[in-house]
PDB file of N, CA and C in Angstrom:
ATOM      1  N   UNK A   1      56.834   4.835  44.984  1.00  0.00           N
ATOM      2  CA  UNK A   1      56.902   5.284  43.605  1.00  0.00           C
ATOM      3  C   UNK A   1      56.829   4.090  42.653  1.00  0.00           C
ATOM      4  N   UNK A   2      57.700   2.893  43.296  1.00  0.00           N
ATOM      5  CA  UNK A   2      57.554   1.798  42.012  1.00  0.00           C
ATOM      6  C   UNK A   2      55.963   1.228  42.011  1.00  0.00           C
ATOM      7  N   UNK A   3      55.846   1.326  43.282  1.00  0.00           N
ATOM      8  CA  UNK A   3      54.016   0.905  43.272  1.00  0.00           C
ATOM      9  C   UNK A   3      53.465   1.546  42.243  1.00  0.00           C
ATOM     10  N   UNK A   4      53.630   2.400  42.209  1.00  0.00           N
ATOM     11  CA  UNK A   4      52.088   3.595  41.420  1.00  0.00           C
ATOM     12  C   UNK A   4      52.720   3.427  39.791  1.00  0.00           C
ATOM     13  N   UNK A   5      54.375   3.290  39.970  1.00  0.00           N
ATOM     14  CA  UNK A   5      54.590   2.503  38.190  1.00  0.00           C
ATOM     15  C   UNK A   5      53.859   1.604  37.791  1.00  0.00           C
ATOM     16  N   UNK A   6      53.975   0.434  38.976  1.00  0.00           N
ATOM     17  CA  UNK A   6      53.440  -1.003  38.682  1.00  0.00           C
ATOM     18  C   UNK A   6      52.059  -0.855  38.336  1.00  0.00           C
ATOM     19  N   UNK A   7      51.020  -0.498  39.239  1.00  0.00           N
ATOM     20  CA  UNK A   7      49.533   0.026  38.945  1.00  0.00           C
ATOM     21  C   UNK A   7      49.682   0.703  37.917  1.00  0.00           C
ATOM     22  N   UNK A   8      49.983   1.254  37.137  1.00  0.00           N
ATOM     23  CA  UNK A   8      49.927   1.976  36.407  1.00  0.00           C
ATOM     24  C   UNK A   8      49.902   0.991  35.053  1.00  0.00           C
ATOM     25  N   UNK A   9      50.844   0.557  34.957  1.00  0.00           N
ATOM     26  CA  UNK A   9      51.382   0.117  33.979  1.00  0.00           C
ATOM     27  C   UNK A   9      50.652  -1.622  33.906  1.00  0.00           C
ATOM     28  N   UNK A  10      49.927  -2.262  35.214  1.00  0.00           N
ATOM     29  CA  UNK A  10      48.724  -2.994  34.983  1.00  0.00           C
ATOM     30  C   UNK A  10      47.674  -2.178  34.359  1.00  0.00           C
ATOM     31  N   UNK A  11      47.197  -1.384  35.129  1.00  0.00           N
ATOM     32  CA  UNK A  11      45.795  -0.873  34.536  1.00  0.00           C
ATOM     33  C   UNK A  11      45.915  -0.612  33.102  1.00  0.00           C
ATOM     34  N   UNK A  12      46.939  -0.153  32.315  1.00  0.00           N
ATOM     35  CA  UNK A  12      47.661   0.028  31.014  1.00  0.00           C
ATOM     36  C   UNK A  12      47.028  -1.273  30.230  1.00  0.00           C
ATOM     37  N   UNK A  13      47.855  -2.533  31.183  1.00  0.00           N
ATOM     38  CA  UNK A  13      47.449  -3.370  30.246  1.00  0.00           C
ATOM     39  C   UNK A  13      45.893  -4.432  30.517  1.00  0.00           C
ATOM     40  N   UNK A  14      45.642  -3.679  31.697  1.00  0.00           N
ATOM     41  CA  UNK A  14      44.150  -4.352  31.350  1.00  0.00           C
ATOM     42  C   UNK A  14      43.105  -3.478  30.196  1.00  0.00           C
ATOM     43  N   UNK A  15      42.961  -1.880  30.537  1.00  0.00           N
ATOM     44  CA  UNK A  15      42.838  -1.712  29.970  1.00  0.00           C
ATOM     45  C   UNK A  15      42.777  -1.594  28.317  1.00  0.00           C
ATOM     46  N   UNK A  16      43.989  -2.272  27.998  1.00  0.00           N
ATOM     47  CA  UNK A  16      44.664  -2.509  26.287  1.00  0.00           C
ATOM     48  C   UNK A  16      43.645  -3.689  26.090  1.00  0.00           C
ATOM     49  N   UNK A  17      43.600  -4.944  26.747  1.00  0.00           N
ATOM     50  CA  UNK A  17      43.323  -5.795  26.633  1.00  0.00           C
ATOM     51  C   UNK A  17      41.981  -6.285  26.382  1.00  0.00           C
ATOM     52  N   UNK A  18      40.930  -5.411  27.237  1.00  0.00           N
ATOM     53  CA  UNK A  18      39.785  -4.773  27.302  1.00  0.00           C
ATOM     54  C   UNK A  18      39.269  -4.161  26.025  1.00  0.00           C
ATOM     55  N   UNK A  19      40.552  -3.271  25.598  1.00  0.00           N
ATOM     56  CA  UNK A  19      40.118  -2.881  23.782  1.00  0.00           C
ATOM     57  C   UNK A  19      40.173  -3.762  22.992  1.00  0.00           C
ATOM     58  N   UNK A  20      41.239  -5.077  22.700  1.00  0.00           N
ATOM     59  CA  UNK A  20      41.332  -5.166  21.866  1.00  0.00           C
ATOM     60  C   UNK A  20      40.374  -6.999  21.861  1.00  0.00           C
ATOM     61  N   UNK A  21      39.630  -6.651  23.201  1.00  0.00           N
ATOM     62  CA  UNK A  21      38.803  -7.803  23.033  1.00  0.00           C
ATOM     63  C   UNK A  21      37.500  -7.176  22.608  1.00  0.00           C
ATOM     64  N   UNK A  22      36.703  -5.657  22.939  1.00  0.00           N
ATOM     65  CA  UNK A  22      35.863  -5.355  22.439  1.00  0.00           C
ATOM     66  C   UNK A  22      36.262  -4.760  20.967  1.00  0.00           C
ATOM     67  N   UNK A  23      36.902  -4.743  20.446  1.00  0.00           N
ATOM     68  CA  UNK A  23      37.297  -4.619  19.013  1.00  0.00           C
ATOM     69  C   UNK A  23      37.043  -5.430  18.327  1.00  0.00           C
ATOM     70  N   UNK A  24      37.471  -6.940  18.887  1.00  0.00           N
ATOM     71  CA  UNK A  24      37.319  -8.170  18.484  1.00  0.00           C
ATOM     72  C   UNK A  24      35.527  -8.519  18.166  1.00  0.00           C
ATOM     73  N   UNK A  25      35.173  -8.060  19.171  1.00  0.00           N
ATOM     74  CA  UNK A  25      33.397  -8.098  19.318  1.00  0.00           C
ATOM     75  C   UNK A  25      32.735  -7.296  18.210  1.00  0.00           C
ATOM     76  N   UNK A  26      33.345  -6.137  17.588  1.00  0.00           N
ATOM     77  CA  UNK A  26      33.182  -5.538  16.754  1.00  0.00           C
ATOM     78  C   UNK A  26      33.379  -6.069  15.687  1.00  0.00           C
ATOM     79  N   UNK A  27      34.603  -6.278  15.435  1.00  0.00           N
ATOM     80  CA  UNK A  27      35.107  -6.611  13.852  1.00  0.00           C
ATOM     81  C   UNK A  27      33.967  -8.173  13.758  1.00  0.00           C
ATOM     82  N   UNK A  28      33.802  -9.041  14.714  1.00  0.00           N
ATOM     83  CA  UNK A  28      32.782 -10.358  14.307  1.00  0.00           C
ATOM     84  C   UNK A  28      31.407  -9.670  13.622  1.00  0.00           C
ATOM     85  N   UNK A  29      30.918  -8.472  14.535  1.00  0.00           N
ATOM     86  CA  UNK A  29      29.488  -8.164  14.273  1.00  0.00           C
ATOM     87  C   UNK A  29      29.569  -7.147  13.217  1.00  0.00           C
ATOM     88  N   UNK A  30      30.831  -6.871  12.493  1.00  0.00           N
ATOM     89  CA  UNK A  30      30.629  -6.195  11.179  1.00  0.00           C
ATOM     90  C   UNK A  30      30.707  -6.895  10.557  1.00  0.00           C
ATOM     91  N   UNK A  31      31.534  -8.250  10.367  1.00  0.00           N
ATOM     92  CA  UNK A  31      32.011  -9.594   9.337  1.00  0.00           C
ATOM     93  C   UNK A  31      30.403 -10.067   9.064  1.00  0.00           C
ATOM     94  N   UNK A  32      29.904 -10.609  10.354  1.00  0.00           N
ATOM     95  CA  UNK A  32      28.355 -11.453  10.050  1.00  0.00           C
ATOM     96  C   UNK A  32      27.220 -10.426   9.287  1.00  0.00           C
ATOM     97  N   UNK A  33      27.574  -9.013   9.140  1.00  0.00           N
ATOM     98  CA  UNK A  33      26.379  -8.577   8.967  1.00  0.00           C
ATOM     99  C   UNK A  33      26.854  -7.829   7.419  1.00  0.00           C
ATOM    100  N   UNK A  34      28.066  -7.543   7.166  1.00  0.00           N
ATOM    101  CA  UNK A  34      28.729  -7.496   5.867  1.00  0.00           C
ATOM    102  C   UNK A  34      28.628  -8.708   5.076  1.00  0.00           C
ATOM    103  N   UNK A  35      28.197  -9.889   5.587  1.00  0.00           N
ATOM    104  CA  UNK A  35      28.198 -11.028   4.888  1.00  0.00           C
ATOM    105  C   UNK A  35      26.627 -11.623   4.524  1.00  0.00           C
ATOM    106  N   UNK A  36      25.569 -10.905   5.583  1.00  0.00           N
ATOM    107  CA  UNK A  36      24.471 -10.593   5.290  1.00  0.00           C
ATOM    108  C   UNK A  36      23.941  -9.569   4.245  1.00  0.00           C
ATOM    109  N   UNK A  37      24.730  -8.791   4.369  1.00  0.00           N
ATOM    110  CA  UNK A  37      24.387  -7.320   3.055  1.00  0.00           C
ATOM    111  C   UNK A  37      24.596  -8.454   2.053  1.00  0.00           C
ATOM    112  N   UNK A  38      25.884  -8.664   1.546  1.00  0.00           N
ATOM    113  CA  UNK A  38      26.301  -9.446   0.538  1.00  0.00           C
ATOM    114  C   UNK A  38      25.034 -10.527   0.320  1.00  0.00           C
ATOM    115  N   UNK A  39      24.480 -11.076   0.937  1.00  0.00           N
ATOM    116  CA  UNK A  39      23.778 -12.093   0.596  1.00  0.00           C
ATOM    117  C   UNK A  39      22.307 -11.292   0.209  1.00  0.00           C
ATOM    118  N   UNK A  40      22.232 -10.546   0.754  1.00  0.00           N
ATOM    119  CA  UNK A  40      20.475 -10.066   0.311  1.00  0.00           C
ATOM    120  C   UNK A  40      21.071  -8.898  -0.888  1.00  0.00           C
ATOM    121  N   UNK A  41      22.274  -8.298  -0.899  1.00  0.00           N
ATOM    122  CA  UNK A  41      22.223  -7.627  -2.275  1.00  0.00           C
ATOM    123  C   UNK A  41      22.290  -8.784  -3.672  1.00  0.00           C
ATOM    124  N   UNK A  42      22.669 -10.029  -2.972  1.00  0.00           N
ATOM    125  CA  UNK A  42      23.201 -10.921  -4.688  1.00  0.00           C
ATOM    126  C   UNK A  42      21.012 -11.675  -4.947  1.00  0.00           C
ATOM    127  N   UNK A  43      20.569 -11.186  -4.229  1.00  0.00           N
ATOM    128  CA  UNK A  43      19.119 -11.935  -3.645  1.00  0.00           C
ATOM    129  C   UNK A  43      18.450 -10.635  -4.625  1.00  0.00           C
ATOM    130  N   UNK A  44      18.330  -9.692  -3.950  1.00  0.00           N
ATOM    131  CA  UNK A  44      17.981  -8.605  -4.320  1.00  0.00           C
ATOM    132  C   UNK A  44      18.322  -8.369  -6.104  1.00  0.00           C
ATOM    133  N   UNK A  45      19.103  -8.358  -6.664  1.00  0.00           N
ATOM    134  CA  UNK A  45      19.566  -8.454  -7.933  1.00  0.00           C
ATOM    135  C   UNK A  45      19.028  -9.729  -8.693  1.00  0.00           C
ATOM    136  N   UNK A  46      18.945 -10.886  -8.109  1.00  0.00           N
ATOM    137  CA  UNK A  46      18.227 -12.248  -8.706  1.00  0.00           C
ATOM    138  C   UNK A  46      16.747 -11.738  -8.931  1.00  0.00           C
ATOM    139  N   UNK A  47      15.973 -10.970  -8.118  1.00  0.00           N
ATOM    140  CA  UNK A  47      14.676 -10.575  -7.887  1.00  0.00           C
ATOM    141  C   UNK A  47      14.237  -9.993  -8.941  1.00  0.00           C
ATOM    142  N   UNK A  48      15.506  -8.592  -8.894  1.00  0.00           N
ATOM    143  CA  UNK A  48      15.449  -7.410  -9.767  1.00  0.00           C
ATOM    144  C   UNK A  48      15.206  -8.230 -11.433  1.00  0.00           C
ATOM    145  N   UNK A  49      16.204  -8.937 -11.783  1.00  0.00           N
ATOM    146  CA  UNK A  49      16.321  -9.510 -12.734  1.00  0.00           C
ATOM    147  C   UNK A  49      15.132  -9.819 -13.314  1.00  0.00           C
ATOM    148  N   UNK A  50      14.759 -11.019 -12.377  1.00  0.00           N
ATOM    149  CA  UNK A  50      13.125 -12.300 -12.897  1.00  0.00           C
ATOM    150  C   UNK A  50      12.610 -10.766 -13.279  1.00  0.00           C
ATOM    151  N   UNK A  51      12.070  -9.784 -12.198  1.00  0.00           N
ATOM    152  CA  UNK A  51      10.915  -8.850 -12.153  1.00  0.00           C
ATOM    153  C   UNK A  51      11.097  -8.390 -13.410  1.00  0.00           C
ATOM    154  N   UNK A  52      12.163  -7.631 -14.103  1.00  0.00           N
ATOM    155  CA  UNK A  52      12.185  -6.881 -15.167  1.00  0.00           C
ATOM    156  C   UNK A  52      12.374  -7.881 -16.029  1.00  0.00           C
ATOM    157  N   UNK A  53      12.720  -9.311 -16.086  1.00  0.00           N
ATOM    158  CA  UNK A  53      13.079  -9.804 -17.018  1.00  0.00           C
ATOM    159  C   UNK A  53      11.376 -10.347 -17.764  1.00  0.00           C
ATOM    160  N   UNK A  54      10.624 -11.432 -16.664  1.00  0.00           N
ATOM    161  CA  UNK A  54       9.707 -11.826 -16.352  1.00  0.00           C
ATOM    162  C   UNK A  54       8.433 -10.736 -17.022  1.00  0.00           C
ATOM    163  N   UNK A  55       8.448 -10.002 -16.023  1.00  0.00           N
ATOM    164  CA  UNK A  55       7.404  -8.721 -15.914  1.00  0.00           C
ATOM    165  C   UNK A  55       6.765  -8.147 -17.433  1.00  0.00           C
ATOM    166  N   UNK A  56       7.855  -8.258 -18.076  1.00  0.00           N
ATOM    167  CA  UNK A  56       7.203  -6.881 -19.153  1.00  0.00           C
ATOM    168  C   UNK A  56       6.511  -8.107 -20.163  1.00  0.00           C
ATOM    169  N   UNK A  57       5.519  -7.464 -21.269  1.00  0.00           N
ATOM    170  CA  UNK A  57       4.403  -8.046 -21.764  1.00  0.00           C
ATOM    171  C   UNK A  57       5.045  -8.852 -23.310  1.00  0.00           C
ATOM    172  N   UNK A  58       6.147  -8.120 -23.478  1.00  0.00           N
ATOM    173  CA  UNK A  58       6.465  -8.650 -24.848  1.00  0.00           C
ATOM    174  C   UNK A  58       7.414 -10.222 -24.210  1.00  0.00           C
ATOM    175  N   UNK A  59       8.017  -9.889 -22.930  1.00  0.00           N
ATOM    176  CA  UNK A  59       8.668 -11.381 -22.574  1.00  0.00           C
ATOM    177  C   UNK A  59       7.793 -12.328 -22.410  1.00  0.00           C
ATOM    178  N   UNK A  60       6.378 -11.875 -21.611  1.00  0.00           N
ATOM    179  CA  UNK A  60       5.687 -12.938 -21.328  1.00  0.00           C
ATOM    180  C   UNK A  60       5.184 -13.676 -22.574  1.00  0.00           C
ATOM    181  N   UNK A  61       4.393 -13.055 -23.531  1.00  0.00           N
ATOM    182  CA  UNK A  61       3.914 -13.590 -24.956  1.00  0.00           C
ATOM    183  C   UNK A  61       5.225 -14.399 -25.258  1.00  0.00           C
ATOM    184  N   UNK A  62       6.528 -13.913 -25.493  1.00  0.00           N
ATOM    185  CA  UNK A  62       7.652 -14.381 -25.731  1.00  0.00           C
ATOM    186  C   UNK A  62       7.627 -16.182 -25.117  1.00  0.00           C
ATOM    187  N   UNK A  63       7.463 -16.016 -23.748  1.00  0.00           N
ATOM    188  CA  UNK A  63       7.409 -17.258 -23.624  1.00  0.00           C
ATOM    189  C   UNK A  63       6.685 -18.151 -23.280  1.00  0.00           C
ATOM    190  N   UNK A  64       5.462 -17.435 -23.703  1.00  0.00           N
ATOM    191  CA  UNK A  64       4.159 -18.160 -23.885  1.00  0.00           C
ATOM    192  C   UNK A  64       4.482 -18.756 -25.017  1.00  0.00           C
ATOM    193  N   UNK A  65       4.810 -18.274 -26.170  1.00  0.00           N
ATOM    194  CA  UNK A  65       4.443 -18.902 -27.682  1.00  0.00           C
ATOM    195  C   UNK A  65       6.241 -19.633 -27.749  1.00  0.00           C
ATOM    196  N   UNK A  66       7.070 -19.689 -26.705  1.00  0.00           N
ATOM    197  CA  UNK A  66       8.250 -20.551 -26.740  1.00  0.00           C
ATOM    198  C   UNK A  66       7.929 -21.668 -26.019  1.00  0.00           C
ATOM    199  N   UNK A  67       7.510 -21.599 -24.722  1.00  0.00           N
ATOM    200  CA  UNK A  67       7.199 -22.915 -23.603  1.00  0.00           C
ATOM    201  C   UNK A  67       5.711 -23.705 -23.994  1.00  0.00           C
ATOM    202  N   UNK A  68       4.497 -22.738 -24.002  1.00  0.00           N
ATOM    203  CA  UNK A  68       3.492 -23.603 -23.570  1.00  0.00           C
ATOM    204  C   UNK A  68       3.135 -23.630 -24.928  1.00  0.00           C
ATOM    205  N   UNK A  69       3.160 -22.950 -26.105  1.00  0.00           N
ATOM    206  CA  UNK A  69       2.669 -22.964 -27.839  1.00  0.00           C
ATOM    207  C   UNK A  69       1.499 -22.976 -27.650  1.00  0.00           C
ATOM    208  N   UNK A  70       0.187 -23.918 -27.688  1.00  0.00           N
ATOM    209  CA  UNK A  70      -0.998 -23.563 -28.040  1.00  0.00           C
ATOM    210  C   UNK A  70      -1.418 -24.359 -26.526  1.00  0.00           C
ATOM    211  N   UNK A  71      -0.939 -24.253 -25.531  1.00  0.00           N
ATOM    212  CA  UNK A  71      -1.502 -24.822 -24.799  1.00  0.00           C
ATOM    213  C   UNK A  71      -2.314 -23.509 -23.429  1.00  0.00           C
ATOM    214  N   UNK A  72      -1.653 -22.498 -23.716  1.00  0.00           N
ATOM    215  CA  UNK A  72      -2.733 -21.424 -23.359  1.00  0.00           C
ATOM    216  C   UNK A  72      -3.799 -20.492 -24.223  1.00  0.00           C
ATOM    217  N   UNK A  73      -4.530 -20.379 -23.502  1.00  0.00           N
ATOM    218  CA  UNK A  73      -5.917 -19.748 -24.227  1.00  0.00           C
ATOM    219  C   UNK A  73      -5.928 -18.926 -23.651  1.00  0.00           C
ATOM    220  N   UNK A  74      -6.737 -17.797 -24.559  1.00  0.00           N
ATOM    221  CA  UNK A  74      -7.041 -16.147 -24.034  1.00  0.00           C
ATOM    222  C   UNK A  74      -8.661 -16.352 -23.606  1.00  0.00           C
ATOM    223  N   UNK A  75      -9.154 -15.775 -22.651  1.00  0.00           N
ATOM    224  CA  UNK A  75     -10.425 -15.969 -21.730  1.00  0.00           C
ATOM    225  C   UNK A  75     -10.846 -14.675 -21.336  1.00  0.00           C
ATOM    226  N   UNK A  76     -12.319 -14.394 -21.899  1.00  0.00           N
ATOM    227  CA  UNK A  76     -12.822 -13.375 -20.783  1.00  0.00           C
ATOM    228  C   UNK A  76     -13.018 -13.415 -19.311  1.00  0.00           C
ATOM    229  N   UNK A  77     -12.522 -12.455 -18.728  1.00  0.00           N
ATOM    230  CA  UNK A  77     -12.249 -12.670 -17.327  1.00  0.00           C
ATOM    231  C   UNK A  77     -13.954 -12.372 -16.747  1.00  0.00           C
ATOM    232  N   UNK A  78     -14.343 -11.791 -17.526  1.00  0.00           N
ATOM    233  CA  UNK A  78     -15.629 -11.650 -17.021  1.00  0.00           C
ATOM    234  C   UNK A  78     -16.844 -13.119 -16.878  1.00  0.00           C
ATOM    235  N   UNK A  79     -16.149 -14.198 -17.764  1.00  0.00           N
ATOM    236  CA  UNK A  79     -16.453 -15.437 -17.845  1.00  0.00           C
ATOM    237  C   UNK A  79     -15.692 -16.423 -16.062  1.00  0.00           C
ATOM    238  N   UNK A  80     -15.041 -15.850 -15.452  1.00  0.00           N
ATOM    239  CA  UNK A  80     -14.603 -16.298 -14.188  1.00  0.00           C
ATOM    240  C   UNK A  80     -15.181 -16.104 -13.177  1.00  0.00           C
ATOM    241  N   UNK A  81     -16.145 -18.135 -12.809  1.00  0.00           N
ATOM    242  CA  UNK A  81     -16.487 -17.584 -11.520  1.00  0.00           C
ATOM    243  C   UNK A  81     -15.797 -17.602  -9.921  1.00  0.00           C
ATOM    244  N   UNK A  82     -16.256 -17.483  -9.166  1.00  0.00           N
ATOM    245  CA  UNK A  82     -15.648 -17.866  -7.969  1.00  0.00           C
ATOM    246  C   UNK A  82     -17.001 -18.813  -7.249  1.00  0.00           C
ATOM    247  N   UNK A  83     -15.980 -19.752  -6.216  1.00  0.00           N
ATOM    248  CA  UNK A  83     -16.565 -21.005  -5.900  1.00  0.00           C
ATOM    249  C   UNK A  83     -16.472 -20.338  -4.121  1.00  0.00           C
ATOM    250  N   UNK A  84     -17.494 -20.083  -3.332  1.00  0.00           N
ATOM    251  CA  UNK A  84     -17.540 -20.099  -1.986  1.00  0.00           C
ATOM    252  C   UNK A  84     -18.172 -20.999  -1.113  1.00  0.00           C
ATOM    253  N   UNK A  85     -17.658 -21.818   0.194  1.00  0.00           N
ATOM    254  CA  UNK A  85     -18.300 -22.386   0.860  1.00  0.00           C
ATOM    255  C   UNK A  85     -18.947 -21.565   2.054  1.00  0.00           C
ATOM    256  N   UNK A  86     -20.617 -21.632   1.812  1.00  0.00           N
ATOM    257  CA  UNK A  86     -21.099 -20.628   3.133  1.00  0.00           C
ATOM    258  C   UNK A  86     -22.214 -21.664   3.598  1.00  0.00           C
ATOM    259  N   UNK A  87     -21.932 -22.164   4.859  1.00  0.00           N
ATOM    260  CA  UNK A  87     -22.313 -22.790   5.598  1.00  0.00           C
ATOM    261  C   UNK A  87     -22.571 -24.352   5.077  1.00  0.00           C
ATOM    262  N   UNK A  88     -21.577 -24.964   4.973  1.00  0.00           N
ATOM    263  CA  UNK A  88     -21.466 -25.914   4.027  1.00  0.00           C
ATOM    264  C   UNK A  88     -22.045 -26.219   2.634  1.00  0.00           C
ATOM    265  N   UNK A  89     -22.429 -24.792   2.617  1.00  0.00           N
ATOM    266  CA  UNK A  89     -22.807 -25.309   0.525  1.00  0.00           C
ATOM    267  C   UNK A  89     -22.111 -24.447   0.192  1.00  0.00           C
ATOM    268  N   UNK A  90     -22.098 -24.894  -1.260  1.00  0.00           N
ATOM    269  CA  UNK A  90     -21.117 -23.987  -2.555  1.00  0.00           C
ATOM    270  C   UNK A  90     -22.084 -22.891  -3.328  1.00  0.00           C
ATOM    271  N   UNK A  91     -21.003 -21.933  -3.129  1.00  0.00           N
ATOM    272  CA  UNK A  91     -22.028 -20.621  -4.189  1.00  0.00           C
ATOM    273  C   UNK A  91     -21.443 -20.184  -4.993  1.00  0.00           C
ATOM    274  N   UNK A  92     -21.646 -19.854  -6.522  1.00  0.00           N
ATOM    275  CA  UNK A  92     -20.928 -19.703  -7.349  1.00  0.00           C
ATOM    276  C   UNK A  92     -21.201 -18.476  -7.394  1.00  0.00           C
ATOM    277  N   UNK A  93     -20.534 -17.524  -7.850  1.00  0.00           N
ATOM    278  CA  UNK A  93     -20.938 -16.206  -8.123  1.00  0.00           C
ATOM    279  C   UNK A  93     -19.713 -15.753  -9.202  1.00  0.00           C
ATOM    280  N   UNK A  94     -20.182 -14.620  -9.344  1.00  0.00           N
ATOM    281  CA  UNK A  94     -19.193 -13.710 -10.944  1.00  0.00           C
ATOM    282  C   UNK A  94     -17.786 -12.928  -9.665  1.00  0.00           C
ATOM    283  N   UNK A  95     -16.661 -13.738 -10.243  1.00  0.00           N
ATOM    284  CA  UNK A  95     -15.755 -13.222  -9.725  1.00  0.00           C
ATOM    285  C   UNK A  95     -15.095 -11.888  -9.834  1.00  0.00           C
ATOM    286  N   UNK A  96     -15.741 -10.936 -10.693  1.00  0.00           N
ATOM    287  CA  UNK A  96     -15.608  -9.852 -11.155  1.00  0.00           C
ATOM    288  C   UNK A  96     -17.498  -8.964 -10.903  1.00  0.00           C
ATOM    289  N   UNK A  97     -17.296  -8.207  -9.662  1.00  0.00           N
ATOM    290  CA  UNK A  97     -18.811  -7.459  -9.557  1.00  0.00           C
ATOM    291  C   UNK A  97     -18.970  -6.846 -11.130  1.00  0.00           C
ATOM    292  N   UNK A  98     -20.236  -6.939 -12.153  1.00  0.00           N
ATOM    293  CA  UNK A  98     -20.091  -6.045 -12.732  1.00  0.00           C
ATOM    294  C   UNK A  98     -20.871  -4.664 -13.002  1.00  0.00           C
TER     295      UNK A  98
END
């Protein structure tokens, strides 16, 4: 009878021990990957920001005529060529089919 206490009451604590080391395995691989969310949501929000901040047409003019002043020019795009190398020579062509 004390045998089957003793077994008993090992397997008890291997078993315990067993949990609270795969628990342990757990709580690391929620910490590293909770700490990954955190990093691509504060990433994600920096992005969000530039995009909407950046993006819209009245910011860009905005800081066109704050940063560069007269140092950009407005251009027909239809005036843009493209430069290709085909078989070692250069071919210019209209970068826009029209």
């Amino acid at each position: 009878m004390k045998k089957i206490i003793l077994i008993c009451v090992l397997l008890l604590i291997l078993f315990t021990s067993q949990v609270k080391n795969s628990t342990k395995e757990i709580e690391k691989k929620i910490f590293a990957i909770s700490k990954n969310i955190r990093l691509l949501e504060a990433e994600v929000g920096d992005v969000m920001l530039e995009y909407n901040y950046l993006s819209s047409p009245e910011k860009l003019i905005q800081h066109q005529s704050y940063y560069f002043e007269n140092d950009l020019i407005k251009i027909d795009v239809t005036k843009i060529k493209k430069i290709e190398a085909i078989n070692n020579q250069l071919k210019v062509t209209d970068f826009i089919n029209k």
